[in-house]
N, C-alpha and C. Protein backbone atom coordinates (compact mmCIF):
# COMPACT_ATOMS: atom_id res chain seq x y z
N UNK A 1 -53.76 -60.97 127.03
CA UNK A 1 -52.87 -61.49 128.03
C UNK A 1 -53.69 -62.34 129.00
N UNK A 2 -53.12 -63.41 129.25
CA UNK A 2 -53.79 -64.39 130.22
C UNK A 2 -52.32 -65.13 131.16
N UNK A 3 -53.04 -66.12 131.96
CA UNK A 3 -51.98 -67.08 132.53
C UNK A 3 -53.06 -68.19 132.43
N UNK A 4 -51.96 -69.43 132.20
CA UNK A 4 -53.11 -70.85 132.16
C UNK A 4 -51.78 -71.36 133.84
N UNK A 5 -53.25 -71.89 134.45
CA UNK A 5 -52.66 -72.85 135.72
C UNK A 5 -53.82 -73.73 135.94
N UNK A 6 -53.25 -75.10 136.44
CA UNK A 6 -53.90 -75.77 137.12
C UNK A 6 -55.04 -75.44 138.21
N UNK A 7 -55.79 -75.29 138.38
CA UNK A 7 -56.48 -75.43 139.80
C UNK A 7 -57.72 -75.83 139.75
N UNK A 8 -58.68 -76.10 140.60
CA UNK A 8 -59.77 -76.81 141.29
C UNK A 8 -61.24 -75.82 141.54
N UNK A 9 -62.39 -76.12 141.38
CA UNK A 9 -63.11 -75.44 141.27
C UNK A 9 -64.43 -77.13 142.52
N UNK A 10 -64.48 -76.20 143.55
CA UNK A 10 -65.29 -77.44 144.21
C UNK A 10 -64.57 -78.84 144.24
N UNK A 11 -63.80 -79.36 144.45
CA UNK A 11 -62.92 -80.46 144.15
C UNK A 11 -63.10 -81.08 142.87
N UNK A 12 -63.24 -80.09 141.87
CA UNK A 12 -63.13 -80.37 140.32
C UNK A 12 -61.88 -80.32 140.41
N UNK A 13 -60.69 -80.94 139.41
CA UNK A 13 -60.07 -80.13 138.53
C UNK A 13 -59.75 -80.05 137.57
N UNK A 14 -59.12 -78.67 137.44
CA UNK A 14 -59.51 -77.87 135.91
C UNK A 14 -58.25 -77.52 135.61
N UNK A 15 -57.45 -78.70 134.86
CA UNK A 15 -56.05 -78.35 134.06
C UNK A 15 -56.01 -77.31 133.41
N UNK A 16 -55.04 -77.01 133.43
CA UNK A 16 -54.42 -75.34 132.84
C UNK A 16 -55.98 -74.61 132.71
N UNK A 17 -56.41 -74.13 133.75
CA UNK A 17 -57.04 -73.25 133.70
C UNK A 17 -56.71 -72.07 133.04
N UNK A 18 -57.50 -71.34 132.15
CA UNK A 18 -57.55 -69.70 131.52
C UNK A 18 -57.34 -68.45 132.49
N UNK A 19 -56.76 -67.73 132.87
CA UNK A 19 -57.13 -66.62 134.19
C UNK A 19 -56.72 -65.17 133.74
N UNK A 20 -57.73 -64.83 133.75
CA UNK A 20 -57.82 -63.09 132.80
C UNK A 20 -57.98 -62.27 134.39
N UNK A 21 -57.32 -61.34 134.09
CA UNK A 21 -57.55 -59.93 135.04
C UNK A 21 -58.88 -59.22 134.40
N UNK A 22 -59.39 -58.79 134.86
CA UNK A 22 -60.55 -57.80 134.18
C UNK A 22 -60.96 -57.20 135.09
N UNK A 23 -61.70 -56.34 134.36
CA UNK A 23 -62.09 -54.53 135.00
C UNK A 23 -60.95 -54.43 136.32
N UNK A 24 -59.36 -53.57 135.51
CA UNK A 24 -59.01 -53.02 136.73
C UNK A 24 -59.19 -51.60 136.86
N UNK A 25 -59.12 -51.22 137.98
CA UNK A 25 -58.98 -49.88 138.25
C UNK A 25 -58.15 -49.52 139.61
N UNK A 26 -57.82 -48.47 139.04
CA UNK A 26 -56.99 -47.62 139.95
C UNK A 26 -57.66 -46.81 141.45
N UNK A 27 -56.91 -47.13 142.68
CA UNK A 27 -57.40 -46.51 143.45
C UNK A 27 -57.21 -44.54 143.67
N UNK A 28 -58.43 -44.57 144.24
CA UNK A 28 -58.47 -42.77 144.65
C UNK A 28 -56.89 -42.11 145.12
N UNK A 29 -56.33 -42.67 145.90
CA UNK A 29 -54.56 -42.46 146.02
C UNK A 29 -53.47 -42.58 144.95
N UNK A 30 -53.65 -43.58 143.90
CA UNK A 30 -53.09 -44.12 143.07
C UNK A 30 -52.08 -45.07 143.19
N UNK A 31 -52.29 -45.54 144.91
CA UNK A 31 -51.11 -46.57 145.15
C UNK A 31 -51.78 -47.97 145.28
N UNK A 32 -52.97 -48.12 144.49
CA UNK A 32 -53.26 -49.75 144.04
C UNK A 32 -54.34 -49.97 142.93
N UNK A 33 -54.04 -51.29 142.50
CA UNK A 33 -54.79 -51.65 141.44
C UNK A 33 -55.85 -52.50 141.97
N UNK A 34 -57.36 -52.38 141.99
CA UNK A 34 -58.24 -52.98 142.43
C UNK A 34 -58.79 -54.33 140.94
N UNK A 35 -59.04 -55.47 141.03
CA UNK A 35 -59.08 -56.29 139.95
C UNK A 35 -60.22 -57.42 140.25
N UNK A 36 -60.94 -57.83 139.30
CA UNK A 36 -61.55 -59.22 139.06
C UNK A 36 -60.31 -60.00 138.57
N UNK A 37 -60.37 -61.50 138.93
CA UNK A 37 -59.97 -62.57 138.70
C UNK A 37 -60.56 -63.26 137.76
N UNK A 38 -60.69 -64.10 136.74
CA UNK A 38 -61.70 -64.93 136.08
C UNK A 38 -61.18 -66.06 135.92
N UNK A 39 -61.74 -67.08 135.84
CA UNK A 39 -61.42 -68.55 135.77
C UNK A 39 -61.76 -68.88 134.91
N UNK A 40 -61.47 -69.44 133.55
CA UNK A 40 -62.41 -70.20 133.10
C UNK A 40 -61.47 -71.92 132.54
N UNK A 41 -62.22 -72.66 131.76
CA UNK A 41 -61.73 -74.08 131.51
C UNK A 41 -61.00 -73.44 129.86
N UNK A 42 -61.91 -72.76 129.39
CA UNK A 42 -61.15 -72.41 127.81
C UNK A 42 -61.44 -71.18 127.85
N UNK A 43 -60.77 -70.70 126.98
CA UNK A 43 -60.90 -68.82 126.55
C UNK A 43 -62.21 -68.60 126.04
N UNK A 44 -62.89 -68.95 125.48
CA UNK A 44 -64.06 -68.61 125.22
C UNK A 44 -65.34 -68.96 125.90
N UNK A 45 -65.05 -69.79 127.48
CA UNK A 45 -66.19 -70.05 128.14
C UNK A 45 -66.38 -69.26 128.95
N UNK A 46 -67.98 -69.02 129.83
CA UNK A 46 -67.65 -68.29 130.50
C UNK A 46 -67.17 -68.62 132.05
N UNK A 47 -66.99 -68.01 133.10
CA UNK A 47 -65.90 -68.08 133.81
C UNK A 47 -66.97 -69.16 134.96
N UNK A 48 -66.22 -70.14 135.35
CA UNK A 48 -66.72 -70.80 136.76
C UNK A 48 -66.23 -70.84 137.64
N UNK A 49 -65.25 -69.89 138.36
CA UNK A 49 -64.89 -69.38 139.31
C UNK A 49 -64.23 -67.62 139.10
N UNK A 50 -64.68 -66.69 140.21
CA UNK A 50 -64.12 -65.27 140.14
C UNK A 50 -63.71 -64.77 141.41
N UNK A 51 -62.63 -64.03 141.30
CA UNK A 51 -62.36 -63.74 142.79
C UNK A 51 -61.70 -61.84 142.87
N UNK A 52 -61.37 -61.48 143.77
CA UNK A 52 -60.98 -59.59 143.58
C UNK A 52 -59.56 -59.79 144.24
N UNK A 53 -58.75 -58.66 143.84
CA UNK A 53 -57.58 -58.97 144.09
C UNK A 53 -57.63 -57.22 144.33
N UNK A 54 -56.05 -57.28 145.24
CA UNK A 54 -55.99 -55.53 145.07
C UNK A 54 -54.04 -55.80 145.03
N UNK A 55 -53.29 -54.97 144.25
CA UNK A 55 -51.74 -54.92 143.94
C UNK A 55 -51.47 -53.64 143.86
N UNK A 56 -50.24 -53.52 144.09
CA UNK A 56 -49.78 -52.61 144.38
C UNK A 56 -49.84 -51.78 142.94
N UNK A 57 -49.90 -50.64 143.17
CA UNK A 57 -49.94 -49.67 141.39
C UNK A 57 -48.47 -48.86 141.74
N UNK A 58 -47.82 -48.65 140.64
CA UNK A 58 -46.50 -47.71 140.29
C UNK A 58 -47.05 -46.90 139.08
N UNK A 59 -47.36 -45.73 139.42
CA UNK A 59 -47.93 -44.82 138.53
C UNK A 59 -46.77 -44.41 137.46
N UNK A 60 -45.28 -44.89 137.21
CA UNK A 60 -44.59 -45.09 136.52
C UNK A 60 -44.15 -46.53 135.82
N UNK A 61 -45.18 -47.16 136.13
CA UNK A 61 -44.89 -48.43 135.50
C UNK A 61 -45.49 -49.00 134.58
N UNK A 62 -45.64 -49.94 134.16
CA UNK A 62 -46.31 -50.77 132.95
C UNK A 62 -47.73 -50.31 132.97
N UNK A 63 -48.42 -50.95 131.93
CA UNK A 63 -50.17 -50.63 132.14
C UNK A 63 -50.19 -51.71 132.77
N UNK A 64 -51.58 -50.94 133.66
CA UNK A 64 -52.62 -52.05 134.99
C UNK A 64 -52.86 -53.46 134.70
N UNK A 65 -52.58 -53.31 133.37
CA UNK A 65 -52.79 -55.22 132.99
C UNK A 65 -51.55 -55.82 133.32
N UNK A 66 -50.25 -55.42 132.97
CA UNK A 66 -49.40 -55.67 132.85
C UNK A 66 -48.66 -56.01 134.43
N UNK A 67 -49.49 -55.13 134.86
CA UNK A 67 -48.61 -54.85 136.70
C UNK A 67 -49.56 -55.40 137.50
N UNK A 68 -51.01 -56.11 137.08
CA UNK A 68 -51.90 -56.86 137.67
C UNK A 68 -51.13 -58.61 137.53
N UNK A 69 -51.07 -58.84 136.33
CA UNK A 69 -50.12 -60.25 135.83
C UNK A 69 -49.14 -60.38 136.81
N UNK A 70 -48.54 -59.50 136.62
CA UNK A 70 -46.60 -59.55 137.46
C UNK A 70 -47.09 -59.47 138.89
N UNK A 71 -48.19 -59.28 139.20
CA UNK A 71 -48.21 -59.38 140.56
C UNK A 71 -49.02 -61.08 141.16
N UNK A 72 -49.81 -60.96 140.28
CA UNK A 72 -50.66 -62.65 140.20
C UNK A 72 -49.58 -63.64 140.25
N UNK A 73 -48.17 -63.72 139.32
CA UNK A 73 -47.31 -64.30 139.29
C UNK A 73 -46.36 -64.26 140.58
N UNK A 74 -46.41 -63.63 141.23
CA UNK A 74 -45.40 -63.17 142.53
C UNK A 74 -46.36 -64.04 143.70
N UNK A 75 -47.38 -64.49 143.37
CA UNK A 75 -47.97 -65.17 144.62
C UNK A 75 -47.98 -66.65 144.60
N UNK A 76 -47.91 -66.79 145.87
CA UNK A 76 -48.04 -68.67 145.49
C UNK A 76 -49.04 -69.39 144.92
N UNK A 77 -49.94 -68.66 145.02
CA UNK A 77 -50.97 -69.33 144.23
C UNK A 77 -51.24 -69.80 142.98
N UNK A 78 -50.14 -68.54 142.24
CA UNK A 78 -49.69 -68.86 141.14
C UNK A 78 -48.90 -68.91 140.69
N UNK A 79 -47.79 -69.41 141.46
CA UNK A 79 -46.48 -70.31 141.34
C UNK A 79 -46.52 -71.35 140.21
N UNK A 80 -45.78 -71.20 139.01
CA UNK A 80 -45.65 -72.21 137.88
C UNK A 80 -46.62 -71.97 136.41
N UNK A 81 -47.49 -70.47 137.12
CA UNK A 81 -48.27 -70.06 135.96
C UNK A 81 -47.47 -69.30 134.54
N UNK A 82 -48.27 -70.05 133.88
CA UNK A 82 -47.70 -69.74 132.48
C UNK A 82 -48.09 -68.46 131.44
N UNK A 83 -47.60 -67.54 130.99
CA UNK A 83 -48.46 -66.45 130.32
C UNK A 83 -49.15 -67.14 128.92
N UNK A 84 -50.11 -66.50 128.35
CA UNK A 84 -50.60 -66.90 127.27
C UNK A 84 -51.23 -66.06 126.49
């Protein structure tokens, strides 16, 4: 599971960027998902931009990948992102 979006790396930019969630984990409460971001230009490069994210967790809901995505998508940042 991925999302491809547009965005900019240093006033590069990097059409449909690749953007993988990786290493999430669950917090000590169980009410969030702590996450890496990854950027890359293609799926098999490695990443030139990374960032941490934290979302909300529903310990009845989808797996952490699944509820990391749906939350990446709910932000403007990634408004118009596409799954892949």
């Amino acid at each position: 599971m991925a999302l491809k979006i547009d965005s900019d790396f240093k006033g590069i930019p990097v059409p449909s960027a690749y953007v993988t969630v990786v290493r999430p984990s669950i917090s000590l409460n169980k009410r969030y998902i702590n996450f890496d971001i990854w950027y890359r230009a293609e799926a098999s490069q490695e990443p030139f931009m990374s960032s941490l994210d934290t979302a909300p967790y529903n310990l009845d809901g989808e797996n952490v990948y699944i509820q990391a995505y749906t939350y990446l998508k709910s932000l403007p940042a990634f408004e118009g992102a596409l799954d892949c």
